[in-house]
C-alpha atoms as a PDB file:
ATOM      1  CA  UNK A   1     -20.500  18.009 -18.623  1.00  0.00           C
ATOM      2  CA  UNK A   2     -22.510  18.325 -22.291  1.00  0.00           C
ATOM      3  CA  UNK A   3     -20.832  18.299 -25.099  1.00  0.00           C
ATOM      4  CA  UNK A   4     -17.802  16.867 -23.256  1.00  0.00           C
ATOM      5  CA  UNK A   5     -15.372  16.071 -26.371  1.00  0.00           C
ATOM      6  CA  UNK A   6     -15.322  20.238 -26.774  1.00  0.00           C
ATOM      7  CA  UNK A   7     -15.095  21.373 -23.273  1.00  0.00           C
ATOM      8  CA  UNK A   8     -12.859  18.926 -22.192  1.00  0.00           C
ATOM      9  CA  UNK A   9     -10.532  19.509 -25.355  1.00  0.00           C
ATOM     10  CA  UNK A  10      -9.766  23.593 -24.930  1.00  0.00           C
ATOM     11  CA  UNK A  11      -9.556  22.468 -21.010  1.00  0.00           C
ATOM     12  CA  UNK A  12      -6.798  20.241 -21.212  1.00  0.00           C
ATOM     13  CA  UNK A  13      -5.092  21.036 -24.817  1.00  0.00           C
ATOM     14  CA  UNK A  14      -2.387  22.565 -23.118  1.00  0.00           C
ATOM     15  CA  UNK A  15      -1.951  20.648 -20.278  1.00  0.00           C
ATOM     16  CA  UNK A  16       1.071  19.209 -21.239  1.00  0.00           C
ATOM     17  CA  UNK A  17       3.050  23.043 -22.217  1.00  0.00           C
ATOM     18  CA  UNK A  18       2.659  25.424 -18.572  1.00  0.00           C
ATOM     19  CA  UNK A  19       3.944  28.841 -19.398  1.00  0.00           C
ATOM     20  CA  UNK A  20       5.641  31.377 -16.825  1.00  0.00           C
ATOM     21  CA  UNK A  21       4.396  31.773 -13.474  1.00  0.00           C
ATOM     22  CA  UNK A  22       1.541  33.464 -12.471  1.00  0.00           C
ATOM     23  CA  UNK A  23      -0.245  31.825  -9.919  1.00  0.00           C
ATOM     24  CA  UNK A  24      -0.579  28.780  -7.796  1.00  0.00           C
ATOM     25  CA  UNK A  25      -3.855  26.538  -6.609  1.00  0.00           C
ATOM     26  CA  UNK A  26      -4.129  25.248  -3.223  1.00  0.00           C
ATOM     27  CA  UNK A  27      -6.782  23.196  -1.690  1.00  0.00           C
ATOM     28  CA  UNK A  28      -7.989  21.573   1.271  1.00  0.00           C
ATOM     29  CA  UNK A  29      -5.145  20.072   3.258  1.00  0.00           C
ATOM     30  CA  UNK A  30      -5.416  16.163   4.123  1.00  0.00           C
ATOM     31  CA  UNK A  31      -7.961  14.100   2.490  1.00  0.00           C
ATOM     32  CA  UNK A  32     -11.601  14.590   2.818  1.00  0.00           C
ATOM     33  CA  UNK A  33     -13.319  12.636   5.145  1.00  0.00           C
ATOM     34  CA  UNK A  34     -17.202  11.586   2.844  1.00  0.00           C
ATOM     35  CA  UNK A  35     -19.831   9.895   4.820  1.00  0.00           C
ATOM     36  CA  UNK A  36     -21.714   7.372   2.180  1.00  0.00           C
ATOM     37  CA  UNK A  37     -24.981   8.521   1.425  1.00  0.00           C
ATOM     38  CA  UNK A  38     -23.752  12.188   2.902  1.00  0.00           C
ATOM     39  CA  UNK A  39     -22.896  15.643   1.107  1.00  0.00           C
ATOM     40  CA  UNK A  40     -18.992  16.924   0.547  1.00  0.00           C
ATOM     41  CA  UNK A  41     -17.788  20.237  -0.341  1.00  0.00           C
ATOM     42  CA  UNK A  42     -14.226  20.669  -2.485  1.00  0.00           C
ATOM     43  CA  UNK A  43     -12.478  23.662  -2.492  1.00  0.00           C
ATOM     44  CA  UNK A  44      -9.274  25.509  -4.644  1.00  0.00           C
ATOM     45  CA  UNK A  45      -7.797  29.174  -4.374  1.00  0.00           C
ATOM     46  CA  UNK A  46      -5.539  30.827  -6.250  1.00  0.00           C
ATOM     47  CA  UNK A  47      -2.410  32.032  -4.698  1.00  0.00           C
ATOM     48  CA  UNK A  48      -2.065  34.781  -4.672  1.00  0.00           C
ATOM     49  CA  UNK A  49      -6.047  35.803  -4.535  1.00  0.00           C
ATOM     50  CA  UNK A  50      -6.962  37.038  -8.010  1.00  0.00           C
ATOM     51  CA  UNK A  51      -9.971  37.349 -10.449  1.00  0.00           C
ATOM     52  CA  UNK A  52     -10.475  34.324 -12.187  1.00  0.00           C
ATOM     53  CA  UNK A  53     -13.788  34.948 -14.505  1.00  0.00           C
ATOM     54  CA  UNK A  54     -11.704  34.717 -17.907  1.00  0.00           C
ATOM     55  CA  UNK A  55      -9.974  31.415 -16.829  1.00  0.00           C
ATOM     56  CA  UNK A  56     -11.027  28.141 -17.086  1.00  0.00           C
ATOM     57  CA  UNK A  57     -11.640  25.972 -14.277  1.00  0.00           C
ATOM     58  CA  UNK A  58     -11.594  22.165 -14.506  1.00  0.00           C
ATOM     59  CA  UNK A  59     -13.007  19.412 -12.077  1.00  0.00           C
ATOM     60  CA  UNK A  60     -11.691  15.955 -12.502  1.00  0.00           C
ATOM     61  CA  UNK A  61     -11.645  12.435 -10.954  1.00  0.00           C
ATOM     62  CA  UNK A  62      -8.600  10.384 -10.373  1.00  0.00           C
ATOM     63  CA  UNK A  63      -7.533  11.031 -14.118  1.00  0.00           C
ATOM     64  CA  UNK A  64      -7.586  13.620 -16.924  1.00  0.00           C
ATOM     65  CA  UNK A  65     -10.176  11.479 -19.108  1.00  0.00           C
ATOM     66  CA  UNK A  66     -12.818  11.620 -16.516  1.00  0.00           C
ATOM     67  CA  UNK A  67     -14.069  15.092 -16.394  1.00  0.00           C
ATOM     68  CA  UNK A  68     -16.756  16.672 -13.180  1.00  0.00           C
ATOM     69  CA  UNK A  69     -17.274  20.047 -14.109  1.00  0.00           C
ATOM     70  CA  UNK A  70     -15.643  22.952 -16.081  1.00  0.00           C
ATOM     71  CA  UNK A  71     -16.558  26.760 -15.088  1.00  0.00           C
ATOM     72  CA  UNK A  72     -16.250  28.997 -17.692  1.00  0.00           C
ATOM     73  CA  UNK A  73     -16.874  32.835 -18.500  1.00  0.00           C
ATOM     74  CA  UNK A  74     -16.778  33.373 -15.001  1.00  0.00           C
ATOM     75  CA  UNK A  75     -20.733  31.971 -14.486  1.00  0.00           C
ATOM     76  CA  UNK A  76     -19.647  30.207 -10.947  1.00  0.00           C
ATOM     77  CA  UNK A  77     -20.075  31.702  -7.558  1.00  0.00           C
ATOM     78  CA  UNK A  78     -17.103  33.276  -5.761  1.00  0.00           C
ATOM     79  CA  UNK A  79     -14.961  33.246  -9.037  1.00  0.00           C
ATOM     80  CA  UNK A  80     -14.271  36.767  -8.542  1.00  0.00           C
ATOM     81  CA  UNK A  81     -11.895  35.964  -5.925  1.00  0.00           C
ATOM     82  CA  UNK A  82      -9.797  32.991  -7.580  1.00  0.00           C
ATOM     83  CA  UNK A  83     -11.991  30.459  -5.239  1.00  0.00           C
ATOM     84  CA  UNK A  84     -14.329  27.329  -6.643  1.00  0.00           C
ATOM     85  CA  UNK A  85     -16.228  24.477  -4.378  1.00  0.00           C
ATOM     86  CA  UNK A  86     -17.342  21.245  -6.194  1.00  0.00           C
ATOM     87  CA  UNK A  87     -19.940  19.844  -3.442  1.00  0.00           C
ATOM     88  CA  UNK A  88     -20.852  16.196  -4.038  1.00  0.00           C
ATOM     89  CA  UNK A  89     -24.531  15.373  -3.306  1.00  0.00           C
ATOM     90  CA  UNK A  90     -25.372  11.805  -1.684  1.00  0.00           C
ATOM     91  CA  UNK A  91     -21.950  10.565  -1.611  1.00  0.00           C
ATOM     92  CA  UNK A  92     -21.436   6.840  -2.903  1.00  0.00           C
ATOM     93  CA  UNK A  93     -18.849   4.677  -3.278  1.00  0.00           C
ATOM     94  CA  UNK A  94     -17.561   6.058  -6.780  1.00  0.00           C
ATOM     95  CA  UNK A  95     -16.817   9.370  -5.395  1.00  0.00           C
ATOM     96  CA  UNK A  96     -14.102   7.748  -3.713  1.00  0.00           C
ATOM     97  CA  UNK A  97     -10.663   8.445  -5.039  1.00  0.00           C
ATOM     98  CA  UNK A  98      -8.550  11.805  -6.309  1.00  0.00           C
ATOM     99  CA  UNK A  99     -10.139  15.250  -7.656  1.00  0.00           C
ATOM    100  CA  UNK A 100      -7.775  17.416  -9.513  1.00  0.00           C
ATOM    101  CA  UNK A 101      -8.707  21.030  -9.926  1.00  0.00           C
ATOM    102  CA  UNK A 102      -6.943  22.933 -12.679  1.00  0.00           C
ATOM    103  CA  UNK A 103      -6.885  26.677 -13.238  1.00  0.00           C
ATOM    104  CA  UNK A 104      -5.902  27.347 -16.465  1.00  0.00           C
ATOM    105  CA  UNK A 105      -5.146  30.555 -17.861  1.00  0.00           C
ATOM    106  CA  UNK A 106      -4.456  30.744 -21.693  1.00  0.00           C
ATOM    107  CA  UNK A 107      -1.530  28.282 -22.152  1.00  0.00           C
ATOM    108  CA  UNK A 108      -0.504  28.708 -18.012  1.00  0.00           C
ATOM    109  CA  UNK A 109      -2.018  26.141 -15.782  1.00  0.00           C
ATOM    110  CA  UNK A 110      -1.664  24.914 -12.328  1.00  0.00           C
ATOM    111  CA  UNK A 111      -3.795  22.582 -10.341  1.00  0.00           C
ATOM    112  CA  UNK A 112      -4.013  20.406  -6.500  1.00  0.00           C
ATOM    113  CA  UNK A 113      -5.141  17.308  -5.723  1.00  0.00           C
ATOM    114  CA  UNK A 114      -7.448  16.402  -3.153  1.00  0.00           C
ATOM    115  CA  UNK A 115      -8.255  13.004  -1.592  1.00  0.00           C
ATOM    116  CA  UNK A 116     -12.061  12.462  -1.154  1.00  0.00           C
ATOM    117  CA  UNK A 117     -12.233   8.825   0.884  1.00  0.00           C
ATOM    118  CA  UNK A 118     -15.804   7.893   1.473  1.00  0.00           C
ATOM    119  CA  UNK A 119     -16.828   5.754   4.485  1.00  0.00           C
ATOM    120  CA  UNK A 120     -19.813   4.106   5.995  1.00  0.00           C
ATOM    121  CA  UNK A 121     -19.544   1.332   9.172  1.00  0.00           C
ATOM    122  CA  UNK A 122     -22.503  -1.243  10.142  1.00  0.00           C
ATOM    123  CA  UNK A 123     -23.807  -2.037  13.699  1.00  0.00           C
ATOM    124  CA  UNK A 124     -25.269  -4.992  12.086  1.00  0.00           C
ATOM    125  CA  UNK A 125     -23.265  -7.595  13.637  1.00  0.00           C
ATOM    126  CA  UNK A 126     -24.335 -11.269  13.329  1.00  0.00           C
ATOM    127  CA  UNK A 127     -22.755 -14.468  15.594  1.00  0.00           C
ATOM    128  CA  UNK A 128     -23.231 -17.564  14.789  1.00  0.00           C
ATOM    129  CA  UNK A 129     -22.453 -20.506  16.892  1.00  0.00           C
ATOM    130  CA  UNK A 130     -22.174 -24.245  15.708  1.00  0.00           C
ATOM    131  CA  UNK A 131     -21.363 -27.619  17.976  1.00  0.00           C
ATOM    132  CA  UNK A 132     -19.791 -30.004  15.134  1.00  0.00           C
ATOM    133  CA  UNK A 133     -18.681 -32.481  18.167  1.00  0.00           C
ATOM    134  CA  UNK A 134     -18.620 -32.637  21.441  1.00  0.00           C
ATOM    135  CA  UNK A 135     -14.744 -31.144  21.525  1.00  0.00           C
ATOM    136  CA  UNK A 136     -15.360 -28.168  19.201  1.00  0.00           C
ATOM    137  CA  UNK A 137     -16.730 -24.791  19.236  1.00  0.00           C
ATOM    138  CA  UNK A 138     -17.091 -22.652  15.949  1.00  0.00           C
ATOM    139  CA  UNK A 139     -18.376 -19.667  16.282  1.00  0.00           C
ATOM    140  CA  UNK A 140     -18.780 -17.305  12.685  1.00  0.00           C
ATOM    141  CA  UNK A 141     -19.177 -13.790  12.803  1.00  0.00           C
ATOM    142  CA  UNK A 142     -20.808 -12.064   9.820  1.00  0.00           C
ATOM    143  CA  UNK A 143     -21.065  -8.088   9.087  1.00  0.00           C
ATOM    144  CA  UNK A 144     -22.197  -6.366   5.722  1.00  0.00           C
ATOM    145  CA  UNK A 145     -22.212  -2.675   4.410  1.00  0.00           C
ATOM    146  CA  UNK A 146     -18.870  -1.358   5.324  1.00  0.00           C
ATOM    147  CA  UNK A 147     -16.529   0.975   3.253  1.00  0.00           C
ATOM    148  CA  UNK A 148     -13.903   0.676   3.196  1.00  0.00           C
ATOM    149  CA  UNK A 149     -12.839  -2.395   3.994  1.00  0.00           C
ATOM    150  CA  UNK A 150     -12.690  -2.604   8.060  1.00  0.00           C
ATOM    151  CA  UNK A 151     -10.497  -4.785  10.064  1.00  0.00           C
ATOM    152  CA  UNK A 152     -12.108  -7.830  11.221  1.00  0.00           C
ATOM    153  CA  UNK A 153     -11.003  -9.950  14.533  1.00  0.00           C
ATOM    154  CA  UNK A 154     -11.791 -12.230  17.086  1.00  0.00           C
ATOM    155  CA  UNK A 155     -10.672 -11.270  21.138  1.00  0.00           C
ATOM    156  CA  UNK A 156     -10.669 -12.988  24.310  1.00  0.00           C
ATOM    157  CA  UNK A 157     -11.726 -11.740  27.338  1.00  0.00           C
ATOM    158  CA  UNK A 158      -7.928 -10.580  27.974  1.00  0.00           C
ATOM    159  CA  UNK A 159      -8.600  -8.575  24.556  1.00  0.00           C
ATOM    160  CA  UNK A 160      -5.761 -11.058  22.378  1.00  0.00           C
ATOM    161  CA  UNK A 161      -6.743 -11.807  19.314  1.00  0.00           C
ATOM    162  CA  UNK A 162      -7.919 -15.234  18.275  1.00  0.00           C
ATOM    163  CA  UNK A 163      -6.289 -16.630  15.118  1.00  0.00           C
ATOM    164  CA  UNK A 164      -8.712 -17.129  12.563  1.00  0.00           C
ATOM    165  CA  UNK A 165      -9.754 -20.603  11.045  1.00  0.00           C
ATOM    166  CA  UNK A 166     -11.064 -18.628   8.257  1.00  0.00           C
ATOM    167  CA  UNK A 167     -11.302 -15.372   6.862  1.00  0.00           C
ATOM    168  CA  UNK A 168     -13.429 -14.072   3.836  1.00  0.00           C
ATOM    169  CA  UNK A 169     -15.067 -10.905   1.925  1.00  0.00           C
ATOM    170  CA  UNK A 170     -17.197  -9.626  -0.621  1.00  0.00           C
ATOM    171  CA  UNK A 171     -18.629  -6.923  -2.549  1.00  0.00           C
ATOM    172  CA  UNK A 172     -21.849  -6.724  -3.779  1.00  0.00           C
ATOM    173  CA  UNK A 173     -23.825  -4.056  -6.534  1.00  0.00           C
ATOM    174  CA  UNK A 174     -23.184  -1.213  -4.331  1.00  0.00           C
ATOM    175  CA  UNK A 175     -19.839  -2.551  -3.341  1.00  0.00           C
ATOM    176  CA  UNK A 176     -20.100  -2.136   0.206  1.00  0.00           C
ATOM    177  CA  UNK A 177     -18.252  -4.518   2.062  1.00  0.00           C
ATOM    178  CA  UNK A 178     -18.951  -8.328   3.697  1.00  0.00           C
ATOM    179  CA  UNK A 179     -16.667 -10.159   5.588  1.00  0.00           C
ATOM    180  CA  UNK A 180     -17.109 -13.317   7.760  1.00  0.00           C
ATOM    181  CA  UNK A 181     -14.425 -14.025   9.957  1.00  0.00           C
ATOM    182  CA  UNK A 182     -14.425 -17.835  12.299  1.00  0.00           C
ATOM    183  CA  UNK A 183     -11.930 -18.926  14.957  1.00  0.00           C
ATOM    184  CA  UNK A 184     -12.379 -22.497  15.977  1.00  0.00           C
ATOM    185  CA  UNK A 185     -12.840 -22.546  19.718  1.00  0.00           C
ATOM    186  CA  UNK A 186     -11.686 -26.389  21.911  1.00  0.00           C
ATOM    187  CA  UNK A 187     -12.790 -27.395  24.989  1.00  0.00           C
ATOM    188  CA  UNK A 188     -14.478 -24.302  26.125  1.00  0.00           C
ATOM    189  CA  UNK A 189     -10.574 -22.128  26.233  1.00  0.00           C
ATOM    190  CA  UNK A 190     -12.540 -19.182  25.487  1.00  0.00           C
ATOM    191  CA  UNK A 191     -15.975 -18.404  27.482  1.00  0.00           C
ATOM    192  CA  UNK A 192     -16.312 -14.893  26.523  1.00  0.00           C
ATOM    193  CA  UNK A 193     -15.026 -13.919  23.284  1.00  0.00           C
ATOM    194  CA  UNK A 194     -15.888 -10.664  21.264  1.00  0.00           C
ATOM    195  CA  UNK A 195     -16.036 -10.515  17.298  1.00  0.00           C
ATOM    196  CA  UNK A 196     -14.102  -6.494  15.758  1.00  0.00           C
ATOM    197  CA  UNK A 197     -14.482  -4.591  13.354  1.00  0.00           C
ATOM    198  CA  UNK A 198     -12.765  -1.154  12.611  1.00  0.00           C
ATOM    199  CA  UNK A 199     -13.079   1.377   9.904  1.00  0.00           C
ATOM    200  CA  UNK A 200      -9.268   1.819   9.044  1.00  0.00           C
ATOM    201  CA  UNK A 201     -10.205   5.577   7.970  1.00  0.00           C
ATOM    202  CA  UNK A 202     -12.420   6.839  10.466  1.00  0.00           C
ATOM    203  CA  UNK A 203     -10.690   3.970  13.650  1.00  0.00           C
ATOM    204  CA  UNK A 204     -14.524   4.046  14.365  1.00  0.00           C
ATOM    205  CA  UNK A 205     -15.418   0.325  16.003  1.00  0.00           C
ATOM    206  CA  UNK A 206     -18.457  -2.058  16.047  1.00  0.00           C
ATOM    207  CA  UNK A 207     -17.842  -4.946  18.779  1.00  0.00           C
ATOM    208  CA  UNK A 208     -20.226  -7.532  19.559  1.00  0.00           C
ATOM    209  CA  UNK A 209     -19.647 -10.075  22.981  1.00  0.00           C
ATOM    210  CA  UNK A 210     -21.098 -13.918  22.901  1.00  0.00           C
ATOM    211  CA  UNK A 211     -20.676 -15.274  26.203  1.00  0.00           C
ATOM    212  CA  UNK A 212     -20.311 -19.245  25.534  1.00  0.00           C
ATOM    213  CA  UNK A 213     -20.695 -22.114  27.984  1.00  0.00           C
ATOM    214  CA  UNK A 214     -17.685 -23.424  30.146  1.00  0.00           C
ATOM    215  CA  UNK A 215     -17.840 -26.690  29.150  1.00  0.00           C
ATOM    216  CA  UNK A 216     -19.230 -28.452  25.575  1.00  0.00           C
ATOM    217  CA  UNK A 217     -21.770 -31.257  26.271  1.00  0.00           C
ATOM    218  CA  UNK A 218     -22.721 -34.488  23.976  1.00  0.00           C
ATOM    219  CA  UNK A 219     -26.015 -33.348  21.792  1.00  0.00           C
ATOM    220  CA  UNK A 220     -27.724 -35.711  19.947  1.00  0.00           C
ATOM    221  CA  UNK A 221     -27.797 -33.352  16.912  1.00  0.00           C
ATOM    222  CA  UNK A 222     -26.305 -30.038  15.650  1.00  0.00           C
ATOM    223  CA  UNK A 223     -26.833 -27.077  17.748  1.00  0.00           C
ATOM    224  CA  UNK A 224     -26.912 -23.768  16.533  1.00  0.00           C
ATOM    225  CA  UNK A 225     -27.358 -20.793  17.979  1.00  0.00           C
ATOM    226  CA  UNK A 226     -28.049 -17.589  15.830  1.00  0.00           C
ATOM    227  CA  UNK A 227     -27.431 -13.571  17.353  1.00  0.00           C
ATOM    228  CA  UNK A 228     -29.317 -10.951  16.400  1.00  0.00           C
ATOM    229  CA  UNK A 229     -28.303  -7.318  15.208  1.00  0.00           C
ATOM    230  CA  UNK A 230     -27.023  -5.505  17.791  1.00  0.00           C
ATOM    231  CA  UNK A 231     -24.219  -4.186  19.681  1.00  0.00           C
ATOM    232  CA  UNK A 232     -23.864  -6.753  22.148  1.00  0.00           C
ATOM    233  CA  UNK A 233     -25.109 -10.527  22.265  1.00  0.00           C
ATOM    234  CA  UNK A 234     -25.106 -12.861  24.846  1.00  0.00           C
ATOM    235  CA  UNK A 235     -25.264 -16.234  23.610  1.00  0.00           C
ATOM    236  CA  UNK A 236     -25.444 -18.783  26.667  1.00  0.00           C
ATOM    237  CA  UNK A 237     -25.073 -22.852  25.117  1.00  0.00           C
ATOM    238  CA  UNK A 238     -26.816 -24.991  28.450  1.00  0.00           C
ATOM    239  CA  UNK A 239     -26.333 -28.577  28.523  1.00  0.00           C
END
């Protein structure tokens, strides 16, 4: 903002005394849907449609204390008509979260809420398939750069899940998402299994098959068998 302790003070000074009624805000209905490294456009109208050039108009995200962007003296487009859009260049994972905008007319304010949820999903999809013994299968499936969070599973060829010997995630710098996700497969019950993931925003999917031999064989050491990024692997173990 600039000189944010000022702006941000004759913004929100009143906030906590609204006079009469004069006017209402309303925004975009639903949250916004914000691809990650994408563009998103934010928009509030006054009900009923009025000129808005001597009011302020406050941006802010998820709380009070963390100010966007003011307008002020009427220097924003579209003003004129009681209508302001806050676009959001390159979208990341901080833009996530709740934008209030406030229209605030001498000591008369009103403001909506609008739900920005950013989201990104991966292709890259990585199987990984270990013989401990000659009686067990693991297989590990490993994905990385998903927001937010996606659901990860296992499924047979009957599309039931497979419980999970193990389940884990991380974040790193950008805080993206990585998850690894292993079901411990015996005596060859499942031949063609198929590692999940969902974005629980978008229900968009990334799937990758491993079709794995019928029947385990005695090795004389470890063998492992490593997929490569795609969107379907066939992974054949021959004895």
């Amino acid at each position: 903002l600039g000189s944010s302790g000022t702006v941000l003070g004759r913004c929100i000074g009143h906030l906590s005394n609204p006079g009469s009624f004069s006017f209402i805000v309303n925004g975009l209905k639903g949250p916004v849907l914000a691809p990650l490294s994408g563009d998103a456009d934010l928009s509030c109208q006054l009900s009923p449609p009025q000129n808005a050039q001597h009011m302020e108009i406050c941006w802010f995200q998820n709380h009070y204390t963390h100010p966007v962007h003011l307008y002020k003296d009427g220097k924003t487009y579209a003003i004129g008509g009681g209508k302001v859009t806050l676009r959001i260049f390159n979208v990341s994972v901080d833009d996530d979260g709740q934008y209030h905008c406030i229209f605030k007319d001498g000591d008369f304010y009103e403001e909506d809420i609008t739900e920005v949820k950013v989201t990104t999903i991966s292709p890259a999809i990585q199987i990984t398939v270990h013989l401990p013994n000659t009686k067990e299968m693991i297989a590990e499936c490993h994905s990385g750069g998903w927001f937010p969070q996606p659901q990860m599973e296992w499924k047979d060829s009957k599309g039931e899940i497979i419980p999970p010997t193990s389940k884990s995630h991380s974040q790193c710098g950008d805080k993206l998402f990585n998850l690894k996700i292993t079901p411990l497969l015996r005596d060859g019950s499942h031949r063609n299994v198929t590692c999940c993931l969902q974005n629980p925003v978008t229900d968009q999917e990334e799937r990758t098959n491993t079709v794995l031999a019928g029947v385990l064989c005695k090795l004389p050491n470890k063998y492992t068998c490593v997929g490569v990024y795609a969107h379907e692997i066939n992974v054949r173990i021959r004895c």
